[in-house]
PDB file of N, CA and C in Angstrom:
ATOM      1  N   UNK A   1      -1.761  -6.992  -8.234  1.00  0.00           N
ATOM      2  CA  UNK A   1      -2.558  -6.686  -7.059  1.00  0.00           C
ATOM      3  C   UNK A   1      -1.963  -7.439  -5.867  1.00  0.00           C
ATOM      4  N   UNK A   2      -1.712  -6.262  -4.673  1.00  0.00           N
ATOM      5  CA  UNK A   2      -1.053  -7.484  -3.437  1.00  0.00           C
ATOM      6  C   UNK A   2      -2.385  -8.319  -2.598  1.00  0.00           C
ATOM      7  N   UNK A   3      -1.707  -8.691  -2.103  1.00  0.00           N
ATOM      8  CA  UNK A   3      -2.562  -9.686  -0.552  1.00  0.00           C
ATOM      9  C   UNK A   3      -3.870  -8.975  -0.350  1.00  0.00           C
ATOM     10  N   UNK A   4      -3.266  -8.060   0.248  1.00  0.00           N
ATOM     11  CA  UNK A   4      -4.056  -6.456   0.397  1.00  0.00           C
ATOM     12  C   UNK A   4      -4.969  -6.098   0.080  1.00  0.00           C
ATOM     13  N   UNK A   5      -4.575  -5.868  -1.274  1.00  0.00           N
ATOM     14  CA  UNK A   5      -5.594  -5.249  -2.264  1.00  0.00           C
ATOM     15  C   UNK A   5      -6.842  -6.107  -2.738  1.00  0.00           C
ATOM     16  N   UNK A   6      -6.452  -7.269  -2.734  1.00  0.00           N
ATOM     17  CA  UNK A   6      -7.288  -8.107  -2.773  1.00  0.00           C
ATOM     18  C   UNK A   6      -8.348  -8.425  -2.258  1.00  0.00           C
ATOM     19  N   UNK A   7      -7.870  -8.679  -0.670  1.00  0.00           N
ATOM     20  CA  UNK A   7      -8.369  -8.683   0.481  1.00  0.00           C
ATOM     21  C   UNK A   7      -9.268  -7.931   1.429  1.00  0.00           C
ATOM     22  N   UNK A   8      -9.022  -6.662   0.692  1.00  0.00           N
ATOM     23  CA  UNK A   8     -10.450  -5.903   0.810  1.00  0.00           C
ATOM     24  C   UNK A   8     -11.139  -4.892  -0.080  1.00  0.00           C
ATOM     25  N   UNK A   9     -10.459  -5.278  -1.437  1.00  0.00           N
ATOM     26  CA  UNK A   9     -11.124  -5.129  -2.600  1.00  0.00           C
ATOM     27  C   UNK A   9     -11.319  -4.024  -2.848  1.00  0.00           C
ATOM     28  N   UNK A  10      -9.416  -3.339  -3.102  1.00  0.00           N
ATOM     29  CA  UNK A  10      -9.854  -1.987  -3.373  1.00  0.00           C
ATOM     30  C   UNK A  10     -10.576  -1.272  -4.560  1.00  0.00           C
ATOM     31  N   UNK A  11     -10.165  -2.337  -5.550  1.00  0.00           N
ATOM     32  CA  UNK A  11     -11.080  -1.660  -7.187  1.00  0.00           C
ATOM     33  C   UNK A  11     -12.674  -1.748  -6.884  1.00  0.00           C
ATOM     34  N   UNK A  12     -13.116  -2.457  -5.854  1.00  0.00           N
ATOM     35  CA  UNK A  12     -14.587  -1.887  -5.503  1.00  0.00           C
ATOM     36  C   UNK A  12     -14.909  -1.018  -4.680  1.00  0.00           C
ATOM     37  N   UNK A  13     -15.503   0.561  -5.510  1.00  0.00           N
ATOM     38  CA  UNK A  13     -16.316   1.546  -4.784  1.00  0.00           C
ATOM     39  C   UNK A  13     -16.972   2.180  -5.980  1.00  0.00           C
ATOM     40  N   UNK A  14     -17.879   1.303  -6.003  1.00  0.00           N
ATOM     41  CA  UNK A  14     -18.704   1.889  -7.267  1.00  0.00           C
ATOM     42  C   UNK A  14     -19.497   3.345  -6.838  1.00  0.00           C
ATOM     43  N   UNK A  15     -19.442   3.668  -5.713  1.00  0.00           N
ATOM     44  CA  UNK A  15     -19.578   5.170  -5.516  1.00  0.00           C
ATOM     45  C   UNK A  15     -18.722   6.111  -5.582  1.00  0.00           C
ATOM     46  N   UNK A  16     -17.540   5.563  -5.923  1.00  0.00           N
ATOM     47  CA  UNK A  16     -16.383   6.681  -6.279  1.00  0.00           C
ATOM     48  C   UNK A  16     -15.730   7.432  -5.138  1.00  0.00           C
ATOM     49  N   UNK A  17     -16.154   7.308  -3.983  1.00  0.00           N
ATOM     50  CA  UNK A  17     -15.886   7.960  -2.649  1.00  0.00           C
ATOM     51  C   UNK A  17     -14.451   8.275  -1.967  1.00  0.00           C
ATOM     52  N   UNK A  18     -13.935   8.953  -2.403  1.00  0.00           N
ATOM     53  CA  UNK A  18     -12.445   8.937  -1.868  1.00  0.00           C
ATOM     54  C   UNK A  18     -12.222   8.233  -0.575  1.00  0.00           C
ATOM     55  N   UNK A  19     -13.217   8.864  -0.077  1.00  0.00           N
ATOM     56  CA  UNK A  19     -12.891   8.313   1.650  1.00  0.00           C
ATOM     57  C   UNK A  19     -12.925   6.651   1.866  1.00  0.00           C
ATOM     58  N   UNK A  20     -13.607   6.211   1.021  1.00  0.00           N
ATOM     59  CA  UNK A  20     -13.882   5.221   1.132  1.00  0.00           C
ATOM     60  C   UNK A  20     -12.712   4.480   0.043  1.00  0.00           C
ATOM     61  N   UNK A  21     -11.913   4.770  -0.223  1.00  0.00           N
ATOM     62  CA  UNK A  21     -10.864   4.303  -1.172  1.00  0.00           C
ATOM     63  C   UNK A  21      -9.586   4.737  -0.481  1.00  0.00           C
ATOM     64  N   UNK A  22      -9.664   5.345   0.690  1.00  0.00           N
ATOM     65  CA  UNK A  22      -8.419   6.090   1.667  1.00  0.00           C
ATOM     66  C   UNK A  22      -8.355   5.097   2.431  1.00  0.00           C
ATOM     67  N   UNK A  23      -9.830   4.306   3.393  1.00  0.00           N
ATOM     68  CA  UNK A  23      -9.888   3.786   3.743  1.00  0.00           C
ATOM     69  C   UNK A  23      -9.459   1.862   3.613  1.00  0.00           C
ATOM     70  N   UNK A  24      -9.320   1.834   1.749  1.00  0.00           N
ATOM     71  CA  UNK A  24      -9.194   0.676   2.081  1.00  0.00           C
ATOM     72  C   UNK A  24      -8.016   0.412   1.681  1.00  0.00           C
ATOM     73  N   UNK A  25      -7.618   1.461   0.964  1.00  0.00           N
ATOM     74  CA  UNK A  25      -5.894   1.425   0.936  1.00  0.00           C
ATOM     75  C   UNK A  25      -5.103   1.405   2.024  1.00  0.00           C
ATOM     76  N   UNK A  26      -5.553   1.887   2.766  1.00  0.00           N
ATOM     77  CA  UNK A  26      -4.936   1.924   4.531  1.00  0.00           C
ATOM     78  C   UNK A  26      -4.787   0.171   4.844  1.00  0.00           C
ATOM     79  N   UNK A  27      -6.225  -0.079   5.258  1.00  0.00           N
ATOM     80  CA  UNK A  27      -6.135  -1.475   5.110  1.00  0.00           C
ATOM     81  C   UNK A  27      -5.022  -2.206   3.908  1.00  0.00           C
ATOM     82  N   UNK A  28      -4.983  -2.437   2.896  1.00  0.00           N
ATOM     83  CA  UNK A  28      -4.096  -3.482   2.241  1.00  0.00           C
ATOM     84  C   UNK A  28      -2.829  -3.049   2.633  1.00  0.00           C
ATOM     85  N   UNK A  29      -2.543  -2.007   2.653  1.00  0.00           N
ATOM     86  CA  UNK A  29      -0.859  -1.675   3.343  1.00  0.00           C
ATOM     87  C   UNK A  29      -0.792  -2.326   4.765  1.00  0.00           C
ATOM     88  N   UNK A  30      -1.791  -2.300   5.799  1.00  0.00           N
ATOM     89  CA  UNK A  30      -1.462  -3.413   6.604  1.00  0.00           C
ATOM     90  C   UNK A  30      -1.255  -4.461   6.750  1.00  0.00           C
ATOM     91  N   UNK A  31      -2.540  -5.384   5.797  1.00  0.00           N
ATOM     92  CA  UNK A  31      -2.400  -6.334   5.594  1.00  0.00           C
ATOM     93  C   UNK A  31      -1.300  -6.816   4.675  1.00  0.00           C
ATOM     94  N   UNK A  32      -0.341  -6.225   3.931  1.00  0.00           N
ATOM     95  CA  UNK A  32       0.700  -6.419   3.165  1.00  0.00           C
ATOM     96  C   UNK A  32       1.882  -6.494   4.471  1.00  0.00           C
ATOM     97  N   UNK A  33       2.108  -5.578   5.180  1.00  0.00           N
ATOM     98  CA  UNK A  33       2.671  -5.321   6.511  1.00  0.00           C
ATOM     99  C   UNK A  33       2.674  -6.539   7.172  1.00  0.00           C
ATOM    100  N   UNK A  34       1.451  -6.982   7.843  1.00  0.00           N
ATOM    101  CA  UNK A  34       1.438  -8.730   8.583  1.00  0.00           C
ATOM    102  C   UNK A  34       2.105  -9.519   7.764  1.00  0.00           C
ATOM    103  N   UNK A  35       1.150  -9.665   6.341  1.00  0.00           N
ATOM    104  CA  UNK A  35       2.242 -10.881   5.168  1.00  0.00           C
ATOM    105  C   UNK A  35       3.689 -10.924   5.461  1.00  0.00           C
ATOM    106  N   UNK A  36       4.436  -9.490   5.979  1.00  0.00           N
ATOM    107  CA  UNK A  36       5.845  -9.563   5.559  1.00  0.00           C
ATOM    108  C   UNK A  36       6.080 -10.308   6.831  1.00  0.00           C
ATOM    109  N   UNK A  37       5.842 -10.507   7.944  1.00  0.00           N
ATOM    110  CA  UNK A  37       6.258 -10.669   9.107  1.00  0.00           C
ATOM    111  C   UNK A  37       6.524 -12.359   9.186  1.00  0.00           C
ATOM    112  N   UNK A  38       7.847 -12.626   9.314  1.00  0.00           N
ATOM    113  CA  UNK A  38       8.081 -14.017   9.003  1.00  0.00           C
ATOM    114  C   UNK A  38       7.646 -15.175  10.268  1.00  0.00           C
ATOM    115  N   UNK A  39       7.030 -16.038   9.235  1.00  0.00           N
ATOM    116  CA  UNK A  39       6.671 -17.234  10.363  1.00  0.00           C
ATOM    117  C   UNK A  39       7.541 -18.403  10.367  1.00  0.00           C
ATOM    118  N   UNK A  40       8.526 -18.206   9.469  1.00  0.00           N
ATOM    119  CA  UNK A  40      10.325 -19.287   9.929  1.00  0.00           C
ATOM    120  C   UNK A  40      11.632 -18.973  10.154  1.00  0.00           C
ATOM    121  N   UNK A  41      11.953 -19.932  10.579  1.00  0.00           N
ATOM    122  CA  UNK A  41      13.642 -19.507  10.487  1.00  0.00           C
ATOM    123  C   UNK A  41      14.160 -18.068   9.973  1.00  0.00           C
ATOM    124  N   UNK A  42      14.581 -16.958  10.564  1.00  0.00           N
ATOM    125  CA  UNK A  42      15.338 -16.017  10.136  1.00  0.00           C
ATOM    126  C   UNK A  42      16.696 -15.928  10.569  1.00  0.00           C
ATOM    127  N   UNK A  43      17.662 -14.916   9.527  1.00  0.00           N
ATOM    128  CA  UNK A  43      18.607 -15.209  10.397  1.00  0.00           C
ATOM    129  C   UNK A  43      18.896 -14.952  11.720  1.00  0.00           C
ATOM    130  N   UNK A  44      17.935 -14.284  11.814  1.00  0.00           N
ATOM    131  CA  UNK A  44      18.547 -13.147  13.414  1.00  0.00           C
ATOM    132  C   UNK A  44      17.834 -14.388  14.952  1.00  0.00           C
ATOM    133  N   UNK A  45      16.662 -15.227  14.122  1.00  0.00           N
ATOM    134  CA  UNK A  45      15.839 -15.947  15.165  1.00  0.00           C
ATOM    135  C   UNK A  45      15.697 -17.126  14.741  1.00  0.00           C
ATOM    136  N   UNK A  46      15.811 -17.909  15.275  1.00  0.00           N
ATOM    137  CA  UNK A  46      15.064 -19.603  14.932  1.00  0.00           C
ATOM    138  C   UNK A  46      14.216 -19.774  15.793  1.00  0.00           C
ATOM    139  N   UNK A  47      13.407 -19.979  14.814  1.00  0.00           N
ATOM    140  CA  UNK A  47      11.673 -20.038  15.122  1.00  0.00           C
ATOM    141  C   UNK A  47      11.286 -21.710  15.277  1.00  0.00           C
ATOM    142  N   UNK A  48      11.437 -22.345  16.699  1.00  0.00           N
ATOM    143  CA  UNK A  48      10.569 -23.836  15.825  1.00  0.00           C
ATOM    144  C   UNK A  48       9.414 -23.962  15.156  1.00  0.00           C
ATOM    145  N   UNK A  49       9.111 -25.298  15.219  1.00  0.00           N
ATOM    146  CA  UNK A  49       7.861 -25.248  14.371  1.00  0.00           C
ATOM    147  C   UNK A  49       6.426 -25.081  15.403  1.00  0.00           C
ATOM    148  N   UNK A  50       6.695 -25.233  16.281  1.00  0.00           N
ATOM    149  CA  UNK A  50       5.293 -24.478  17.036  1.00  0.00           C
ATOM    150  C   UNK A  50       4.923 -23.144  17.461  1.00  0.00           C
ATOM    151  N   UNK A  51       6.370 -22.414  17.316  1.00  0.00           N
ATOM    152  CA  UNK A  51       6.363 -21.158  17.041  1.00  0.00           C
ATOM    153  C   UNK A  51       6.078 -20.276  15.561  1.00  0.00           C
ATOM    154  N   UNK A  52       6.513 -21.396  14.776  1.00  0.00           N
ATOM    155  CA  UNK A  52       5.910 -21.065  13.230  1.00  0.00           C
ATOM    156  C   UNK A  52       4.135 -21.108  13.494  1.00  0.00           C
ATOM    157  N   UNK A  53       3.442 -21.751  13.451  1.00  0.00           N
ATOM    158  CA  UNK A  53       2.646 -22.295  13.184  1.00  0.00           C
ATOM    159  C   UNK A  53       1.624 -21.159  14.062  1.00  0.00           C
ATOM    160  N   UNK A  54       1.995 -21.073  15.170  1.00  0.00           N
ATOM    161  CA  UNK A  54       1.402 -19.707  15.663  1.00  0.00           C
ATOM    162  C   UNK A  54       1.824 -18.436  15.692  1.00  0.00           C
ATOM    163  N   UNK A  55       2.796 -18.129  14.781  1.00  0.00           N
ATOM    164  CA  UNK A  55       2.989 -16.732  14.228  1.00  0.00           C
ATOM    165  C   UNK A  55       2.143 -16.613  13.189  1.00  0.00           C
ATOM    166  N   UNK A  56       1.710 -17.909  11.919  1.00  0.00           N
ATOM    167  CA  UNK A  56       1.192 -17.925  11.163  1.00  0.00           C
ATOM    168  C   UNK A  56      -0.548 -17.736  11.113  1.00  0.00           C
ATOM    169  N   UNK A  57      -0.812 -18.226  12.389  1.00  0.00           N
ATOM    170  CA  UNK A  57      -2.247 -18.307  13.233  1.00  0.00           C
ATOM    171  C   UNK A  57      -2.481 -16.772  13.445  1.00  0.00           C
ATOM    172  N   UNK A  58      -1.587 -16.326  14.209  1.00  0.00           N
ATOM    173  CA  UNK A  58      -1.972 -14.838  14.402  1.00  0.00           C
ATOM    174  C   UNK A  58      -1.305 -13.591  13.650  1.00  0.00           C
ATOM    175  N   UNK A  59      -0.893 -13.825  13.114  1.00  0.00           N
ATOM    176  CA  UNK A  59      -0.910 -13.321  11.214  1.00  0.00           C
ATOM    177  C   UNK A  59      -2.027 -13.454  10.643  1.00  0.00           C
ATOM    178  N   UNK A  60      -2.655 -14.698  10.278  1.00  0.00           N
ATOM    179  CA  UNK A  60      -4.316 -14.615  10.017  1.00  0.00           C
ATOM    180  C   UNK A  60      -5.468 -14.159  10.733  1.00  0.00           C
ATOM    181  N   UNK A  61      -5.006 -14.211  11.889  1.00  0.00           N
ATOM    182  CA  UNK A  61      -6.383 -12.954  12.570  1.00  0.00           C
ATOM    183  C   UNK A  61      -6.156 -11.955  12.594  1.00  0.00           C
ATOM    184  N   UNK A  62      -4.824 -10.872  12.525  1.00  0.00           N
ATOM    185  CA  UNK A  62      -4.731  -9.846  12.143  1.00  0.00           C
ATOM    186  C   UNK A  62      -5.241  -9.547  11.034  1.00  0.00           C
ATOM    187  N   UNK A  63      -4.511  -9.876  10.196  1.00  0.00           N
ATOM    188  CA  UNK A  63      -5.271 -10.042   8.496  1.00  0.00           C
ATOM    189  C   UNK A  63      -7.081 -10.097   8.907  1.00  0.00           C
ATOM    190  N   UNK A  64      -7.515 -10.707   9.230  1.00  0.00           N
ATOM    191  CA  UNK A  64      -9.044 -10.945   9.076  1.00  0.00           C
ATOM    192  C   UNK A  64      -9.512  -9.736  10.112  1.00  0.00           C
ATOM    193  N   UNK A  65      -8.598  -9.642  11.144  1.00  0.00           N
ATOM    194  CA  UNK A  65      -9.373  -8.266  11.911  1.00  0.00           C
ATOM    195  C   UNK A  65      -9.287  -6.812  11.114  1.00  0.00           C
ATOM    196  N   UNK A  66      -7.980  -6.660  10.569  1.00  0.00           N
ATOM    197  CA  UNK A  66      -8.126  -5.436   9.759  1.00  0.00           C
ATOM    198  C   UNK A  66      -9.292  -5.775   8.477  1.00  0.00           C
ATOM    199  N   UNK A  67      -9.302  -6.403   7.750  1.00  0.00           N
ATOM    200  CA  UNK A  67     -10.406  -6.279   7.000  1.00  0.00           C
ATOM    201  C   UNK A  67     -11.888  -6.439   7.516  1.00  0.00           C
ATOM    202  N   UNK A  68     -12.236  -6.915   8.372  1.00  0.00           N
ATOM    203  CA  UNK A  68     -13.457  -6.258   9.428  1.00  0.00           C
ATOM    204  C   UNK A  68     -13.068  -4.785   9.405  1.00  0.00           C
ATOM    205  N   UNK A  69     -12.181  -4.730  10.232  1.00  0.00           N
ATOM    206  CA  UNK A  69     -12.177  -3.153  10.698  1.00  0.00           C
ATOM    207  C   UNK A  69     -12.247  -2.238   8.989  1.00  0.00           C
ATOM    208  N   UNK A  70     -12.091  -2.717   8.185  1.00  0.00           N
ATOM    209  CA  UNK A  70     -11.658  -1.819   6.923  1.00  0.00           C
ATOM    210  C   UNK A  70     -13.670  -1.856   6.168  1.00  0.00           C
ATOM    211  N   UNK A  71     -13.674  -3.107   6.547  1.00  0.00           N
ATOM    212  CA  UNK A  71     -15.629  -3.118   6.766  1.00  0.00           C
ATOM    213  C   UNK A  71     -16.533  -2.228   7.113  1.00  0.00           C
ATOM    214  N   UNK A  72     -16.175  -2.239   8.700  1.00  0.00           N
ATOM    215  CA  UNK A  72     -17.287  -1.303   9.172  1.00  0.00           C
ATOM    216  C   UNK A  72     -16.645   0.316   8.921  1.00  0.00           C
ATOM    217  N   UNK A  73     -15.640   0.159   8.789  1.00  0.00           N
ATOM    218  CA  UNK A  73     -15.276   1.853   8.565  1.00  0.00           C
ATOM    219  C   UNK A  73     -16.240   2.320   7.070  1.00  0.00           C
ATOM    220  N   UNK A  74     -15.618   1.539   6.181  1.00  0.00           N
ATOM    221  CA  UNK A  74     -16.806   1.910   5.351  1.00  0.00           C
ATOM    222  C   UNK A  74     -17.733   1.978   5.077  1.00  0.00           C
ATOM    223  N   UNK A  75     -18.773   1.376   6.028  1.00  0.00           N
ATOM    224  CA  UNK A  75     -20.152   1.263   6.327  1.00  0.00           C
ATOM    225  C   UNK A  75     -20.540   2.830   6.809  1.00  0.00           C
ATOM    226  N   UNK A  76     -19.461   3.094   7.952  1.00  0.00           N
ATOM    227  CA  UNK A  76     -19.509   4.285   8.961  1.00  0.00           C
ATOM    228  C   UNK A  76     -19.400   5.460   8.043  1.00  0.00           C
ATOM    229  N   UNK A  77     -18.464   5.166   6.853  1.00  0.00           N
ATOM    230  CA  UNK A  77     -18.251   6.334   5.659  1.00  0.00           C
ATOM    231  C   UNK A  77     -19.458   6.861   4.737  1.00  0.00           C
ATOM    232  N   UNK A  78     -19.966   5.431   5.206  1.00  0.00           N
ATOM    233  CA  UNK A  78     -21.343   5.622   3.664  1.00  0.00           C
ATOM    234  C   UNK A  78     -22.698   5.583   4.047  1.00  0.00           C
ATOM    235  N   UNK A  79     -22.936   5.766   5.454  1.00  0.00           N
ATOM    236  CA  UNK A  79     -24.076   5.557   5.970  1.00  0.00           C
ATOM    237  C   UNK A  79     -24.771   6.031   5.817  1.00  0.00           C
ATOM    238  N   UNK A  80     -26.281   6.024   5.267  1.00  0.00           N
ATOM    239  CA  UNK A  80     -26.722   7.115   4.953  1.00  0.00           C
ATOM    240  C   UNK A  80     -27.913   7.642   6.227  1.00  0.00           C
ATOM    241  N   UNK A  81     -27.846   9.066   6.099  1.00  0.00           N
ATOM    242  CA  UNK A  81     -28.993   9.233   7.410  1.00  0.00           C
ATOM    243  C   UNK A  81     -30.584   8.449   7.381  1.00  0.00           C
ATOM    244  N   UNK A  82     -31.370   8.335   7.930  1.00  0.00           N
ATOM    245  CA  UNK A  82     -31.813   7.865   8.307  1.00  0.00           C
ATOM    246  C   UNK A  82     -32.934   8.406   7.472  1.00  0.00           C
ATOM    247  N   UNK A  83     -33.274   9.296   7.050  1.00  0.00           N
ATOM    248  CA  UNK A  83     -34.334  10.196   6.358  1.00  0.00           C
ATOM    249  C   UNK A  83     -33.775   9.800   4.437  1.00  0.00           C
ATOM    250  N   UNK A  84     -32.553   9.480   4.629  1.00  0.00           N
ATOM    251  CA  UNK A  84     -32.387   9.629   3.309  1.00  0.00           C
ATOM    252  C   UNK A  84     -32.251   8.077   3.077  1.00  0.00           C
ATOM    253  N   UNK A  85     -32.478   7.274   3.477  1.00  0.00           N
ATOM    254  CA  UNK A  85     -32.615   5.302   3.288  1.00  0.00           C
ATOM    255  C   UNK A  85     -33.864   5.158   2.907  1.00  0.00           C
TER     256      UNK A  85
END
């Protein structure tokens, strides 16, 4: 299981909902996407370390904003009307 998958927990949809399993696969492929994005030394760039340290910073709020966003989408997927709650 990657970062990803983990992270917004695709083996849970105990309603079986495709959409809602489209949705969170979308999400972990992003969040696998940020993971790759390096926060040191590459060859092509040298990164100091205060440039590490805040690539790594906003790498983690990406990460935490897509899984919000991978949240309410599925809320928005499964909502039920208002007559039927």
């Amino acid at each position: 299981m990657t970062k990803g998958e983990y992270r917004v927990g695709v083996t849970f949809n105990p309603s079986g909902d495709d959409q809602v399993a489209e949705i969170k696969s979308a999400a972990a492929r992003l969040i696998d996407l940020i993971e790759g994005i390096a926060t040191h030394s590459t060859s092509r760039v040298a990164i100091d370390d205060e440039a590490s340290r805040e690539r790594g910073r906003l790498k983690a709020l990406a990460q935490t904003a897509t899984e919000e966003a991978a949240m309410w989408a599925v809320k928005a997927a499964t909502k039920p009307n208002r007559k039927e709650a």
